[in-house]
Protein backbone atom coordinates (compact mmCIF):
# COMPACT_ATOMS: atom_id res chain seq x y z
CA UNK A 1 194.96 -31.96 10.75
CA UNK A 2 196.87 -34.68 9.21
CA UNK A 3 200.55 -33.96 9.78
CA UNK A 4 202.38 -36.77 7.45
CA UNK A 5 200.26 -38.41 5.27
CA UNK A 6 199.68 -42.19 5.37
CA UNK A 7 200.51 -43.71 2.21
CA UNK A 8 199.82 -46.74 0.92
CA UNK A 9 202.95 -48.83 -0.30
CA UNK A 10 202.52 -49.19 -4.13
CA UNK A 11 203.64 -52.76 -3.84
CA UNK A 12 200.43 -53.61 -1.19
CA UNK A 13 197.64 -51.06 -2.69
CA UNK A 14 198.83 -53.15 -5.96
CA UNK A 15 198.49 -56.31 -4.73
CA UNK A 16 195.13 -55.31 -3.02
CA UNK A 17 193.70 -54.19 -6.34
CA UNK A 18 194.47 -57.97 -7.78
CA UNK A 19 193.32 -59.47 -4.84
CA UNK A 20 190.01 -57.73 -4.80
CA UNK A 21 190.03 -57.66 -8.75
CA UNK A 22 190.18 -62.00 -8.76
CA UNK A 23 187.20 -61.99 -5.98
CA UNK A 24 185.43 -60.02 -8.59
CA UNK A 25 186.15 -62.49 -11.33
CA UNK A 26 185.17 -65.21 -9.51
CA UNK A 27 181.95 -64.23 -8.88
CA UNK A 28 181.61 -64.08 -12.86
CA UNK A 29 182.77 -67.53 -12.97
CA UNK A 30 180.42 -68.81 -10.61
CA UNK A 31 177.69 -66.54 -12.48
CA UNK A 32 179.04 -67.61 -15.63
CA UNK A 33 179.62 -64.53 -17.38
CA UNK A 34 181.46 -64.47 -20.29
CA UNK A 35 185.10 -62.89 -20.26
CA UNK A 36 183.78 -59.43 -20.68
CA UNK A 37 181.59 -59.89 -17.89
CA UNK A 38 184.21 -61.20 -15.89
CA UNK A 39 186.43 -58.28 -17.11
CA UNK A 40 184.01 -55.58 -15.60
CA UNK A 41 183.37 -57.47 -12.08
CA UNK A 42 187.23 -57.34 -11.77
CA UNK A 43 187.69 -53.73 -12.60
CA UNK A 44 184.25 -52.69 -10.43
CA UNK A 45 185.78 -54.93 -7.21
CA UNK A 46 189.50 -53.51 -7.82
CA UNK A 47 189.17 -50.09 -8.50
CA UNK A 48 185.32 -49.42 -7.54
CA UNK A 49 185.65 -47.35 -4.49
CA UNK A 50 188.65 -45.33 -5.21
CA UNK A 51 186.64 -44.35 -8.48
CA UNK A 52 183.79 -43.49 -6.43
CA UNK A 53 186.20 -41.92 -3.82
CA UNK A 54 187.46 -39.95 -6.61
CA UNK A 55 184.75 -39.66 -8.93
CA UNK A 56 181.99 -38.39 -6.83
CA UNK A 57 183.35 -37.26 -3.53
CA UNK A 58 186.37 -35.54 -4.24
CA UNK A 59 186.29 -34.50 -7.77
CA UNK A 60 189.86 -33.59 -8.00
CA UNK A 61 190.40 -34.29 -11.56
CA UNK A 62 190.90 -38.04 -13.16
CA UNK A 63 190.41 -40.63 -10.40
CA UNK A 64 194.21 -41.48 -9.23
CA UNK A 65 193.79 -45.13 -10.58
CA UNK A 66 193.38 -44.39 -14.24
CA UNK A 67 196.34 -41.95 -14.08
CA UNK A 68 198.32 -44.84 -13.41
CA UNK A 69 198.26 -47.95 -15.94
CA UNK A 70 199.86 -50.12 -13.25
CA UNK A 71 196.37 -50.31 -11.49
CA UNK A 72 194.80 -50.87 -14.42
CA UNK A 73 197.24 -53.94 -15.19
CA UNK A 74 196.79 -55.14 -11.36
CA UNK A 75 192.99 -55.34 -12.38
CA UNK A 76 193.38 -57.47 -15.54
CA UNK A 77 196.41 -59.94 -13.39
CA UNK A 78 193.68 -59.83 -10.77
CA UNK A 79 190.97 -61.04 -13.17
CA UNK A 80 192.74 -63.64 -14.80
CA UNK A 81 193.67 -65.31 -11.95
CA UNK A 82 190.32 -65.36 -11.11
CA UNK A 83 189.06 -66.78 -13.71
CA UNK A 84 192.09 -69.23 -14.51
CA UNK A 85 192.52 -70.23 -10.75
CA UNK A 86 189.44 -69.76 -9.18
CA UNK A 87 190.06 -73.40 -7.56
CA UNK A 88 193.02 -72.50 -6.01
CA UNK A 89 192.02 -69.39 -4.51
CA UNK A 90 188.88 -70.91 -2.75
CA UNK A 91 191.48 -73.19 -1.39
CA UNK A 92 193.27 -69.92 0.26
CA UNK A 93 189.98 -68.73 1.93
CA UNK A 94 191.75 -68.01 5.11
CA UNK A 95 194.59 -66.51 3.17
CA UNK A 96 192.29 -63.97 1.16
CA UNK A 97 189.88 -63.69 4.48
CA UNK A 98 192.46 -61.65 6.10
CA UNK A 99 194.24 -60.02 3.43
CA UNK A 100 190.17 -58.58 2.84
CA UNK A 101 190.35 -57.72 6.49
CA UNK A 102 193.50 -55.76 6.17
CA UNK A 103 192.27 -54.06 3.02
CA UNK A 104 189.33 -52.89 4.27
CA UNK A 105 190.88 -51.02 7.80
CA UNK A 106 193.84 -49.59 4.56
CA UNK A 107 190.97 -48.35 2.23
CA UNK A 108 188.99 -46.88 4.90
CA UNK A 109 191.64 -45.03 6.64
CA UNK A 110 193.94 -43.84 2.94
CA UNK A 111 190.41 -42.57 1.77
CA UNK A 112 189.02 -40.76 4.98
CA UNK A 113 192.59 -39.09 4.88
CA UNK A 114 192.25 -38.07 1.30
CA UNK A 115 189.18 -36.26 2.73
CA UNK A 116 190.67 -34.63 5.17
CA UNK A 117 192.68 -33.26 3.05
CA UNK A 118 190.42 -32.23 0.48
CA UNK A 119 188.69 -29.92 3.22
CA UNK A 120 185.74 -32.12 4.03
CA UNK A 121 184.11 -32.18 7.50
CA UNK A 122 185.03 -35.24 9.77
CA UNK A 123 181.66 -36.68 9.52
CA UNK A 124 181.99 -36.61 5.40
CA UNK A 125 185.64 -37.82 5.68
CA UNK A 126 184.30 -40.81 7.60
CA UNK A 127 181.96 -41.24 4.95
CA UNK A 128 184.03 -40.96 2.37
CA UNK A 129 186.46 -43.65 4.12
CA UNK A 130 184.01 -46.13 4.66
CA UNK A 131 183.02 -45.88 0.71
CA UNK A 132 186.15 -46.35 -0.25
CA UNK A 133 186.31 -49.36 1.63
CA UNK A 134 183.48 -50.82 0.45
CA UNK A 135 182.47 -49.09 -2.56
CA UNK A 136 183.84 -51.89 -4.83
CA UNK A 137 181.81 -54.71 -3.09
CA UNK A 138 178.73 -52.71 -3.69
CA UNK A 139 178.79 -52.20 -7.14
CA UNK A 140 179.65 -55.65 -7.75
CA UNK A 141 176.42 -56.69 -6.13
CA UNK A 142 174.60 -54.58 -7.66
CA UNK A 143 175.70 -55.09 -11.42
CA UNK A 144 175.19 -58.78 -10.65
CA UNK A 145 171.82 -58.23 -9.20
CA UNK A 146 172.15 -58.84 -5.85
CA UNK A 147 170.96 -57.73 -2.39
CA UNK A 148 174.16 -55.74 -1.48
CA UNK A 149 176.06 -57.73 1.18
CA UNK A 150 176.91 -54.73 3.49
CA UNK A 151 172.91 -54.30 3.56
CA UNK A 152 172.42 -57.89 5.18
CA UNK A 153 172.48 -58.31 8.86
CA UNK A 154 175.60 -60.60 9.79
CA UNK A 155 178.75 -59.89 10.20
CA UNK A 156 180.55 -56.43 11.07
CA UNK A 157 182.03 -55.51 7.57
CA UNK A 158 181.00 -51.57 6.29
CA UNK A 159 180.41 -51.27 10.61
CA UNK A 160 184.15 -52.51 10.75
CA UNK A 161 185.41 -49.94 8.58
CA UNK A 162 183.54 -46.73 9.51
CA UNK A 163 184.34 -47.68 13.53
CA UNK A 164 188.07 -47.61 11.74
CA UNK A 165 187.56 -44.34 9.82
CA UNK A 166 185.82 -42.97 13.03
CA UNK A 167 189.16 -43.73 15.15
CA UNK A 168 191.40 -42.51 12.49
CA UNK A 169 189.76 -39.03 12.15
CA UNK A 170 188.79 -38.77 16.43
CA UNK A 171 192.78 -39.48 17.54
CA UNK A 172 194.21 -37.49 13.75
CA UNK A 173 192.50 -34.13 14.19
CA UNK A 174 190.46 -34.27 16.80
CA UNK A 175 192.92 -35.04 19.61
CA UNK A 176 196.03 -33.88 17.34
CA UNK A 177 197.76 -37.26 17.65
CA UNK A 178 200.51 -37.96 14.55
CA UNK A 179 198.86 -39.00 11.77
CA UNK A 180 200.88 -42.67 11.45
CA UNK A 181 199.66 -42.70 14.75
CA UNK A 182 196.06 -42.54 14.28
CA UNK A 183 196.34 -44.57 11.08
CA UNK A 184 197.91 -47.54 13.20
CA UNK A 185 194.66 -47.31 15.18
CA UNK A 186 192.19 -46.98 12.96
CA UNK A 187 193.18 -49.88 10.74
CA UNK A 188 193.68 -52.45 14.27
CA UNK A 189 190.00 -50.86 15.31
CA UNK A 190 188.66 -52.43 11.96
CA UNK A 191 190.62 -55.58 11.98
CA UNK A 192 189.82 -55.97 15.65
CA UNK A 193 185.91 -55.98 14.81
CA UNK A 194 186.09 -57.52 11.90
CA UNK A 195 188.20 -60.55 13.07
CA UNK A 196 185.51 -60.45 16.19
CA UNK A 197 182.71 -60.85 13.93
CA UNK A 198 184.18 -63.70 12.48
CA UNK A 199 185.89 -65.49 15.39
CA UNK A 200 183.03 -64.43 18.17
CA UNK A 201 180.23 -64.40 16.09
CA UNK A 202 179.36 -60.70 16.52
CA UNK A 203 176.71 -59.93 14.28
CA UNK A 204 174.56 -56.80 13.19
CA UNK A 205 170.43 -57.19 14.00
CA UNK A 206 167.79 -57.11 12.20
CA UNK A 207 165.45 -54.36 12.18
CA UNK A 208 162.06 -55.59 11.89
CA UNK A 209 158.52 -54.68 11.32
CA UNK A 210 157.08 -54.83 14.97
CA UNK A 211 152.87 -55.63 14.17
CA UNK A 212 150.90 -53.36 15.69
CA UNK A 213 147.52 -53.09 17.74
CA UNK A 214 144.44 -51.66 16.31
């Protein structure tokens, strides 16, 4: 049972929501979508899976970011930089590789908490985590018609963060640990993978369609 919960400092979940927010703009640019189009990627990428975090899973009245106009501001800073500095920021690859990184083990472990809390069973809180993660990316692919990257075999990304949800919730109730604890790990679980993916080259496989015999 969580026993302090983890929360996010304003001042990073803030800055996360812009960073993810210009990523979504910039894939308007490159699709070039007008500024209404570019507008909705950002918000979608930002804000995405704590709406569907919210929204869907937990249903506890209006989804925390739209009680709160400062996320809704870090969304439109987020977009125009996108769009007004989208030269820059491809520049800062690195920079925004690992602030994704860190995001994702955050998201995943602040949203599998929140579904702890709401009652949920472990298996649905590590759902919920992983969504909340990745929910954003998703609908971004899918407004803009795309295969949805966490879909593709490749890199450890949605695997990254449910291993890191799956840690949190194991040490947190399972083996009573404290909860900053268990947070700790399940975010370094996530970056560990995730960095591996990248730097070692471990990748998902492919299922395929094996031909068979008459």
């Amino acid at each position: 049972m969580v026993d302090a919960p983890f929360q996010l400092p304003l001042a990073v979940d803030l800055g996360a929501v812009a960073l993810f927010a210009a990523t979504g703009a910039m894939v308007a640019r490159q699709k070039r979508y007008d500024l209404v189009g570019a507008a909705v990627l950002a918000l979608v990428t930002g804000l995405g899976g704590a709406l569907l975090r919210d929204g869907i899973f937990l249903q506890a009245g209006p989804p925390a970011a739209l009680r709160d106009g400062r996320y809704l501001a870090a969304v439109l800073a987020g977009a125009a930089a996108g769009v007004l500095f989208a030269g820059v920021l491809h520049r800062l690859r690195l920079v925004i590789l690992v602030a994704d990184a860190v995001g994702l083990g955050l998201y995943g472990v602040y949203g599998a908490q929140r579904a702890i809390l709401a009652d949920l069973p472990l298996l649905s809180a590590v759902l919920v985590g992983t969504v909340n993660a990745v929910g954003g990316g998703i609908l971004r692919d899918v407004l803009v018609r795309e295969e949805p990257l966490i879909f593709r075999s490749g890199q450890f990304y949605a695997l990254a963060a449910m291993a890191g949800c799956a840690a949190f919730v194991l040490v947190d109730v399972t083996l009573a640990q404290p909860t900053p604890l268990a947070a700790g790990l399940g975010v370094a679980v996530t970056l560990a993978l995730r960095f591996g993916s990248i730097r070692l080259g471990w990748r998902t496989g492919e299922l395929r369609d094996e031909a068979t015999g008459p």
